[in-house]
C-alpha atoms as a PDB file:
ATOM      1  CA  UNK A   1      24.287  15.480 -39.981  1.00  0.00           C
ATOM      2  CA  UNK A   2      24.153  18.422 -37.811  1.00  0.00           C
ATOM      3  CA  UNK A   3      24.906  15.951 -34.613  1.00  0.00           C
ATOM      4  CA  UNK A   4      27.601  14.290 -36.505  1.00  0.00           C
ATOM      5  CA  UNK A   5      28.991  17.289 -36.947  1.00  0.00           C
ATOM      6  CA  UNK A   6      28.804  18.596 -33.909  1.00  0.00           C
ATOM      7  CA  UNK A   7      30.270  15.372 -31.905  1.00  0.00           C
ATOM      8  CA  UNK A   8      33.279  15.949 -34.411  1.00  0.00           C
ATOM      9  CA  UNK A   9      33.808  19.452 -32.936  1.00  0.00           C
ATOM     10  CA  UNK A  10      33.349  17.742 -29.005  1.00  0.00           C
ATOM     11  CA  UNK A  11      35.260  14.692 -29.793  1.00  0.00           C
ATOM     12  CA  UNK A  12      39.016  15.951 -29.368  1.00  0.00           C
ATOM     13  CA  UNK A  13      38.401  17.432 -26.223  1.00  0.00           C
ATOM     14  CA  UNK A  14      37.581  13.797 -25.001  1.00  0.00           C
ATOM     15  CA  UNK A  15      40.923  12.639 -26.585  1.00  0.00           C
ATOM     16  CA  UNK A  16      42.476  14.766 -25.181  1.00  0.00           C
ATOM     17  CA  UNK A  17      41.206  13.535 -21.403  1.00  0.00           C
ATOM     18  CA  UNK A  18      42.176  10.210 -21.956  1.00  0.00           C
ATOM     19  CA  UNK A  19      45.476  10.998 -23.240  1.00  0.00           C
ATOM     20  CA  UNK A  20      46.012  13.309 -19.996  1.00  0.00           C
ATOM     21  CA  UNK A  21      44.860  10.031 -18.250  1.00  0.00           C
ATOM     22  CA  UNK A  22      46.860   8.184 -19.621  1.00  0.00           C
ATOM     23  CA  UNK A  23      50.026  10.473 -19.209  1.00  0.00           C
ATOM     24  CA  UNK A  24      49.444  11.336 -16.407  1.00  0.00           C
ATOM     25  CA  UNK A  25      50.264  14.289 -16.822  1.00  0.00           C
ATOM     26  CA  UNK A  26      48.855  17.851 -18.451  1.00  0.00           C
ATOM     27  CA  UNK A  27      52.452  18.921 -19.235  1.00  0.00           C
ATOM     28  CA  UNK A  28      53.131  17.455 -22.374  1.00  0.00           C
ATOM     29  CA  UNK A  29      52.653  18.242 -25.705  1.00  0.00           C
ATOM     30  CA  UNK A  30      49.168  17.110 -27.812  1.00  0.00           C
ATOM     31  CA  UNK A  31      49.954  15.187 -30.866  1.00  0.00           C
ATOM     32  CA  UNK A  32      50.055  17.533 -33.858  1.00  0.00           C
ATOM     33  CA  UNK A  33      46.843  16.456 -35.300  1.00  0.00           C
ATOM     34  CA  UNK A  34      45.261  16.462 -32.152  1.00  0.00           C
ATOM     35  CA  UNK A  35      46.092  20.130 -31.536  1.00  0.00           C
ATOM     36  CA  UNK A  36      44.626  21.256 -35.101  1.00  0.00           C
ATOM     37  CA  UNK A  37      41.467  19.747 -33.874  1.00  0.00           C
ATOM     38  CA  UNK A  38      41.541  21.364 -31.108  1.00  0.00           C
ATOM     39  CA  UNK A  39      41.869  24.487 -32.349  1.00  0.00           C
ATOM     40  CA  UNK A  40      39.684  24.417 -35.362  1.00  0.00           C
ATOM     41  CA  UNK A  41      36.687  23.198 -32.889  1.00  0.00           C
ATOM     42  CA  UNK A  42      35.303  26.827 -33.398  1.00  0.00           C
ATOM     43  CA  UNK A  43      34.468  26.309 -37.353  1.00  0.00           C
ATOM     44  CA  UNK A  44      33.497  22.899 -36.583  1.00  0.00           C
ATOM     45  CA  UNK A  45      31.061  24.185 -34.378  1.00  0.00           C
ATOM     46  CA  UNK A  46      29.710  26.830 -36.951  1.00  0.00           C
ATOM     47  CA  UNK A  47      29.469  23.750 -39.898  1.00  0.00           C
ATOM     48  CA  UNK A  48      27.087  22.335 -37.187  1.00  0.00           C
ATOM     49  CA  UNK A  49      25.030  25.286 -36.457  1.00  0.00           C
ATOM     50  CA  UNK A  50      24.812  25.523 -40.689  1.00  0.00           C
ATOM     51  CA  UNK A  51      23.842  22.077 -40.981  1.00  0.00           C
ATOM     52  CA  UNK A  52      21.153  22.425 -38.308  1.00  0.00           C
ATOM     53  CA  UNK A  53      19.742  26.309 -40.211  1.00  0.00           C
ATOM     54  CA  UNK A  54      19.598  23.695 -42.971  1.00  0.00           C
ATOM     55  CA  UNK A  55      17.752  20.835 -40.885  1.00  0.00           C
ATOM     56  CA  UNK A  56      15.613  22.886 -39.795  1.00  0.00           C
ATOM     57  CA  UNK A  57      14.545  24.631 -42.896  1.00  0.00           C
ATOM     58  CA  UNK A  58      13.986  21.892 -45.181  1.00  0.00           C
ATOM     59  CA  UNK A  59      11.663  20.260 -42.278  1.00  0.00           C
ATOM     60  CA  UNK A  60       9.574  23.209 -42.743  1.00  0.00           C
ATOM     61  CA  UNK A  61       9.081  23.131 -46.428  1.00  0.00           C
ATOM     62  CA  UNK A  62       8.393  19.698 -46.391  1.00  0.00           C
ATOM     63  CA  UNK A  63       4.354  20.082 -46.361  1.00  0.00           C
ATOM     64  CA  UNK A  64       4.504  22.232 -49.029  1.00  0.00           C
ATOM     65  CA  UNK A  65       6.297  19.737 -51.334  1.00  0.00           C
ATOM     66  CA  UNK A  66       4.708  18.544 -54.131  1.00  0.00           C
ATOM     67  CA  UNK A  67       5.141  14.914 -53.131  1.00  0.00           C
ATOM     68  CA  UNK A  68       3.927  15.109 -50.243  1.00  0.00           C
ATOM     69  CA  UNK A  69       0.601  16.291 -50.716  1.00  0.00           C
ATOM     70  CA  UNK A  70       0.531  14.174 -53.699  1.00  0.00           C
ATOM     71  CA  UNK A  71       0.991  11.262 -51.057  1.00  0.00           C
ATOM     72  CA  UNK A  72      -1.265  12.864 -49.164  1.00  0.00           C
ATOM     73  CA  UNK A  73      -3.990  13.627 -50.930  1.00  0.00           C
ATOM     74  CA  UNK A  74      -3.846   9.895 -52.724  1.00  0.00           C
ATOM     75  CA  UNK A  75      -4.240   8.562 -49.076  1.00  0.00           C
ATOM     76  CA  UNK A  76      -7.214  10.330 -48.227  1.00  0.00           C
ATOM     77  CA  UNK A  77      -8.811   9.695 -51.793  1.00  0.00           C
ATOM     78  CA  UNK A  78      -8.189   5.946 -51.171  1.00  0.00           C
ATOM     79  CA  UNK A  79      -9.558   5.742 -47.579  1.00  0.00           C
ATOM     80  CA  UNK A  80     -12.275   7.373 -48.968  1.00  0.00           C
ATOM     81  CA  UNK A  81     -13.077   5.275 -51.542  1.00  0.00           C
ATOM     82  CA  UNK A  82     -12.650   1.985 -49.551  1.00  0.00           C
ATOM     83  CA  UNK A  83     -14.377   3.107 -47.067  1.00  0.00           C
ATOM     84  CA  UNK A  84     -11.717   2.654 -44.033  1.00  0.00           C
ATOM     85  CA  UNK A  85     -10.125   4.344 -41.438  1.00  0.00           C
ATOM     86  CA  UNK A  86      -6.469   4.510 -40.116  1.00  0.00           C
ATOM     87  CA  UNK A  87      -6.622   3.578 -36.277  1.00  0.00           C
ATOM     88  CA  UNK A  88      -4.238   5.539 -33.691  1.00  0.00           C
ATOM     89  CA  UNK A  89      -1.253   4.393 -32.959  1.00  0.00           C
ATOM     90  CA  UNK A  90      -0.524   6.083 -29.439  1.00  0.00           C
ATOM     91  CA  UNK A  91       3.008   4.452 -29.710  1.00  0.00           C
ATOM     92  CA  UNK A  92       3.902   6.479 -32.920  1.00  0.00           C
ATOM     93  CA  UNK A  93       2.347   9.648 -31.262  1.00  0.00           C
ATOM     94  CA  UNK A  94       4.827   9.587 -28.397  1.00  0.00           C
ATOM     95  CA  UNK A  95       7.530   8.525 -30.886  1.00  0.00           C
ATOM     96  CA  UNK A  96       6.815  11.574 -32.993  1.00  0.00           C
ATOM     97  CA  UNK A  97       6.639  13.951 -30.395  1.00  0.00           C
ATOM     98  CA  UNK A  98       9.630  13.224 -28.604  1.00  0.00           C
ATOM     99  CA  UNK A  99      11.922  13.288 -31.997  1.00  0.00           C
ATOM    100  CA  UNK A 100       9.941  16.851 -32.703  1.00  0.00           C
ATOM    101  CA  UNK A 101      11.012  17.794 -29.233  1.00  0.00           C
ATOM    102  CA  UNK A 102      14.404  16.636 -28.673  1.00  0.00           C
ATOM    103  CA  UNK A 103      14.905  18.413 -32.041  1.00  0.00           C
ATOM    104  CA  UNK A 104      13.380  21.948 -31.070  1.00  0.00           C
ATOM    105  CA  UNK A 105      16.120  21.405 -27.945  1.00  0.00           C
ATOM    106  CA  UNK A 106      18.998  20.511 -29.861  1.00  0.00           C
ATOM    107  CA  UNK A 107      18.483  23.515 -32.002  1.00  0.00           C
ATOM    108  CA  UNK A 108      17.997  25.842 -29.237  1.00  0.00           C
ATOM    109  CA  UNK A 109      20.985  24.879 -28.025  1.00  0.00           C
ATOM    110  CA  UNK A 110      23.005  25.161 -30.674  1.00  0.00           C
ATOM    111  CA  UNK A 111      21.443  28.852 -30.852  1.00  0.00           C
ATOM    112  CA  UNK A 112      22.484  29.175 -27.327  1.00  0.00           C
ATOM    113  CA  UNK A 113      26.750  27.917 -28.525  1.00  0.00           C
ATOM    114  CA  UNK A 114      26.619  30.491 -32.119  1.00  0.00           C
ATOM    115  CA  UNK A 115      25.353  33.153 -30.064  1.00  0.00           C
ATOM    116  CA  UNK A 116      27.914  32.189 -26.913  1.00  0.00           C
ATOM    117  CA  UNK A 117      30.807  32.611 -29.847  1.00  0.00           C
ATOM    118  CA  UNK A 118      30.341  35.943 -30.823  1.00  0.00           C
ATOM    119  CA  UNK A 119      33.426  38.152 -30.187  1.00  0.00           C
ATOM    120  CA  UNK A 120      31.174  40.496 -28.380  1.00  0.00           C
ATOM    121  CA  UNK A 121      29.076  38.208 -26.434  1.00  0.00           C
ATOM    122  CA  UNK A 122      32.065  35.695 -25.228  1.00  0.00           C
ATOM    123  CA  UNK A 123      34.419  39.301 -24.229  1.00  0.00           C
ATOM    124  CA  UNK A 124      31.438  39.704 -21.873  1.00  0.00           C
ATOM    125  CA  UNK A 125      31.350  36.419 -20.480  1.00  0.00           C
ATOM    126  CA  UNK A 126      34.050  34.974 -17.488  1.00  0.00           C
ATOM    127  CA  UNK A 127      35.723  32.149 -18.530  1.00  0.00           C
ATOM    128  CA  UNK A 128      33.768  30.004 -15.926  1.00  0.00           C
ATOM    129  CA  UNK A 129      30.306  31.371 -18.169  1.00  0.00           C
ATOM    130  CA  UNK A 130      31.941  30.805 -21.705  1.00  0.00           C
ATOM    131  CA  UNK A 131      33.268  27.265 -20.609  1.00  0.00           C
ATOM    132  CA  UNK A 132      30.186  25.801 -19.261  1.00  0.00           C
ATOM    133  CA  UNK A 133      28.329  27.020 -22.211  1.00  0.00           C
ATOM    134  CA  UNK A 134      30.903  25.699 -24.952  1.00  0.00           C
ATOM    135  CA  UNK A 135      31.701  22.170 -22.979  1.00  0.00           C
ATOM    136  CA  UNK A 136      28.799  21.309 -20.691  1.00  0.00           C
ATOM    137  CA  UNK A 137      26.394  22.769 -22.965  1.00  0.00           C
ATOM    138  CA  UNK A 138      27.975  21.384 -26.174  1.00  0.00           C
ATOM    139  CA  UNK A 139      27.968  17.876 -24.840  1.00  0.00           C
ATOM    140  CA  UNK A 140      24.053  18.586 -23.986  1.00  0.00           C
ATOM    141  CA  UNK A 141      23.000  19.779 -27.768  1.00  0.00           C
ATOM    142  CA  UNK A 142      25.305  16.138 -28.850  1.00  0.00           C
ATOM    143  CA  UNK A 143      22.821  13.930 -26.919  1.00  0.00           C
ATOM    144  CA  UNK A 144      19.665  15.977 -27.628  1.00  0.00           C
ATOM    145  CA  UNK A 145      20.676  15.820 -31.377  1.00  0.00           C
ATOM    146  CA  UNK A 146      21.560  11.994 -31.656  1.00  0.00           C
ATOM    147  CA  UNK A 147      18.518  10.830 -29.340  1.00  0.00           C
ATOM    148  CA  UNK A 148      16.906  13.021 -32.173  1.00  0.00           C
ATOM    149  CA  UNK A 149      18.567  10.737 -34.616  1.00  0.00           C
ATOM    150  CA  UNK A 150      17.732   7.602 -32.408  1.00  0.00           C
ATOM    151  CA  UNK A 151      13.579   8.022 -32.721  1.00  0.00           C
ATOM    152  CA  UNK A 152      13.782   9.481 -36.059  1.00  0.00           C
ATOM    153  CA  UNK A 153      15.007   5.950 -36.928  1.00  0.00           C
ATOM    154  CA  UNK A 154      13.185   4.466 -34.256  1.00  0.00           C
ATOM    155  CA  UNK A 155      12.566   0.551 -35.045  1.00  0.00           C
ATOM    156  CA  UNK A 156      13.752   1.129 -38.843  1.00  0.00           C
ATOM    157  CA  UNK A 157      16.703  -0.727 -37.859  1.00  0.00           C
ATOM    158  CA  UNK A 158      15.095  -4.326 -37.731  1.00  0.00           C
ATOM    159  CA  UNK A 159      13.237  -3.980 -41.266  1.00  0.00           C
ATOM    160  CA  UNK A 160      15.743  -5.673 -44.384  1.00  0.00           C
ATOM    161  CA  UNK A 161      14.290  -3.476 -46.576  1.00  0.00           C
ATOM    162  CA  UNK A 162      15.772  -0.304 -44.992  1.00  0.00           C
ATOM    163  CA  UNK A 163      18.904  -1.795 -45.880  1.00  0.00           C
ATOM    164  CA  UNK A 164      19.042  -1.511 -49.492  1.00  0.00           C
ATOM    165  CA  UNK A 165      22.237  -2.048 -51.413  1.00  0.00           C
ATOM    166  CA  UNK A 166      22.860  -4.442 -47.780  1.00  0.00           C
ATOM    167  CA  UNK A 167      24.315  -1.130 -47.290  1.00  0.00           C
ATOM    168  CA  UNK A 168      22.819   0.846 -43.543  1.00  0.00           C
ATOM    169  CA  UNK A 169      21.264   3.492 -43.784  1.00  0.00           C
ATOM    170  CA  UNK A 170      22.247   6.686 -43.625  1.00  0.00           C
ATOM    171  CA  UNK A 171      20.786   7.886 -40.342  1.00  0.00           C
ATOM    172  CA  UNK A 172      23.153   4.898 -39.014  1.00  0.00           C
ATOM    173  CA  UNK A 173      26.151   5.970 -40.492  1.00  0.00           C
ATOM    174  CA  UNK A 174      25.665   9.849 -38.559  1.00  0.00           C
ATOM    175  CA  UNK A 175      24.714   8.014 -35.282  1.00  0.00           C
ATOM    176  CA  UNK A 176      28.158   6.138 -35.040  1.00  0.00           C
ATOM    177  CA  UNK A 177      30.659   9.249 -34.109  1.00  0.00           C
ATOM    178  CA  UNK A 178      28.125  10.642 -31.955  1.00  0.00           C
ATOM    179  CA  UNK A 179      27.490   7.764 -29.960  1.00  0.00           C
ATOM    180  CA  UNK A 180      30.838   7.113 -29.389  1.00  0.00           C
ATOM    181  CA  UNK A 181      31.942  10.367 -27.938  1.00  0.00           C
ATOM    182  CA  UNK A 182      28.667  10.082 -25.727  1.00  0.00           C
ATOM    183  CA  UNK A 183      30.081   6.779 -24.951  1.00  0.00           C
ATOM    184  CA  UNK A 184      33.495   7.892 -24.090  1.00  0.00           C
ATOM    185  CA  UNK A 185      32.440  11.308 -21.978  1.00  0.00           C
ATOM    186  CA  UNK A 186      29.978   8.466 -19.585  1.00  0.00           C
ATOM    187  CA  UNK A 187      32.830   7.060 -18.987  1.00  0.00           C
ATOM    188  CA  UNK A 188      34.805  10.152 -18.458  1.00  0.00           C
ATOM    189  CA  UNK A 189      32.116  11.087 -16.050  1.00  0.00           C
ATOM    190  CA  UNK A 190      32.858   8.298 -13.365  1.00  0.00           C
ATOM    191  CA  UNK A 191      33.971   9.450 -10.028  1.00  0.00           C
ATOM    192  CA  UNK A 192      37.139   7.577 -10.582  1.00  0.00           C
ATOM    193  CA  UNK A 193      38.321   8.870 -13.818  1.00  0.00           C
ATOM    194  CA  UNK A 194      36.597  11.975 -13.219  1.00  0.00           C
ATOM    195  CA  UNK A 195      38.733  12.616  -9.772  1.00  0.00           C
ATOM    196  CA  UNK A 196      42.064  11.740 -11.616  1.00  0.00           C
ATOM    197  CA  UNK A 197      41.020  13.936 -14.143  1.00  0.00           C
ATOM    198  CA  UNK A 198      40.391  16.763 -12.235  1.00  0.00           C
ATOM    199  CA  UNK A 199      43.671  16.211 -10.411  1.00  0.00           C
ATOM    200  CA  UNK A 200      46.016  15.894 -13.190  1.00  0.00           C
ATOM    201  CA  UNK A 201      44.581  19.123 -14.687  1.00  0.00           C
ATOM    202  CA  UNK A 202      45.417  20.831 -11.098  1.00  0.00           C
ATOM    203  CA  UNK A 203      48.836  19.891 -11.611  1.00  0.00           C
ATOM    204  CA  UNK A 204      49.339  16.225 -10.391  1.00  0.00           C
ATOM    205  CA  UNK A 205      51.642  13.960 -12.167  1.00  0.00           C
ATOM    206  CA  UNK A 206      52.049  10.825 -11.581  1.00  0.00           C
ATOM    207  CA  UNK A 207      55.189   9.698 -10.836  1.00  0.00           C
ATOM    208  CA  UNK A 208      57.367   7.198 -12.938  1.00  0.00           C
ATOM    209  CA  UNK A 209      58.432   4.274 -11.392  1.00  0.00           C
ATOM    210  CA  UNK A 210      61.661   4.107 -13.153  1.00  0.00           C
ATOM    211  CA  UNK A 211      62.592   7.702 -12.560  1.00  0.00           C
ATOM    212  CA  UNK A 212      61.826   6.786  -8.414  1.00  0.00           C
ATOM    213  CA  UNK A 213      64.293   3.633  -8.705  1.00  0.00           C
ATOM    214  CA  UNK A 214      67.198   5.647 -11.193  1.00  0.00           C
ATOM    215  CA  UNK A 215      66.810   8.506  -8.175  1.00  0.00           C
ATOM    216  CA  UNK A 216      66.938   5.729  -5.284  1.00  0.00           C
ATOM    217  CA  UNK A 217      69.927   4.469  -6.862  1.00  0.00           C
ATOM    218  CA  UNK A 218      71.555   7.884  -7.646  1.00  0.00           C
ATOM    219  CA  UNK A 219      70.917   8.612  -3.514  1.00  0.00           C
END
């Protein structure tokens, strides 16, 4: 959730490059609704840092549950009694791991972007600092938080009876924004794009064919 949220808060400034793109130009007007994305992107981003204090939390309480060290306990009472023993599955070790660790980094940086946001922290910050931190940064905590996501889910994916309801699950359902904008910004990131990008925001336009013919004829 707290990835899904998060790509929802990085999302419109990715818009908002193709639709310079495809403008060619950085001197027009957003759409309305594009432009109260835009600017709400800060409370977005605070929903996300919530929903990752929240994450985080309930993973911690989990091996105090009830249930699970009913589960638990039952397991080791069974093995136990029939006399058998799981074997190590080096596979799910590295799988486990790396979601526990792409998680700790996705929450750090998330840390890193509510901290960055403070009035008092971003007035001592240059605009160069606070940008990298919000943009590059931000984009950074999306793909550590849906690769989190990814091996969370892992092989889930190919067993019918995640799929109950034939509806997907829900860890599916959260991956689908993210992955999109990461999607989207590869794609933004191409030399090509990435040079006309980079040019229209220094103040090229591109010029309009039928405004060079209406002047040739005018002349």
């Amino acid at each position: 959730m707290s990835s899904w949220s998060q790509a929802n808060c990085c999302l419109p400034g990715v818009i908002a490059a193709f639709l310079q793109l495809y403008r060619g130009t950085k001197y027009r007007h957003f759409p309305d609704w594009l432009d109260r994305w835009m600017l709400c992107r800060k409370q977005l981003g605070l929903v996300a840092l919530c929903f990752a204090f929240l994450h985080v939390l309930y993973t911690l309480i989990i091996p105090i549950r009830y249930y699970v060290r009913f589960k638990l306990a039952a397991s080791t009472i069974s093995a136990i009694r029939e006399n058998t023993t799981s074997v190590f599955d080096t596979t799910k070790a590295w799988c486990v791991d790396s979601y526990y660790s792409m998680g700790i980094l996705g929450f750090g940086l998330y840390l890193l972007l509510g901290i960055s946001s403070l009035p008092s922290v971003s007035n001592a910050l240059s605009w160069r600092e606070f940008s990298f931190i919000q943009s590059k940064l931000g984009y950074l905590t999306v793909f550590f938080c849906t690769f989190h996501t990814y091996l969370y889910g892992w092989n889930k994916f190919l067993k019918p009876s995640s799929y109950k309801w034939y509806a997907p699950p829900a860890y599916l359902l959260c991956l689908v924004v993210p992955s999109l904008l990461i999607v989207l910004k590869l794609l933004l990131l191409l030399p090509c794009v990435d040079r006309s990008l980079i040019r229209i925001r220094q103040g090229w336009e591109r010029s309009d064919p039928e405004d060079g013919s209406a002047k040739a004829l005018l002349t």
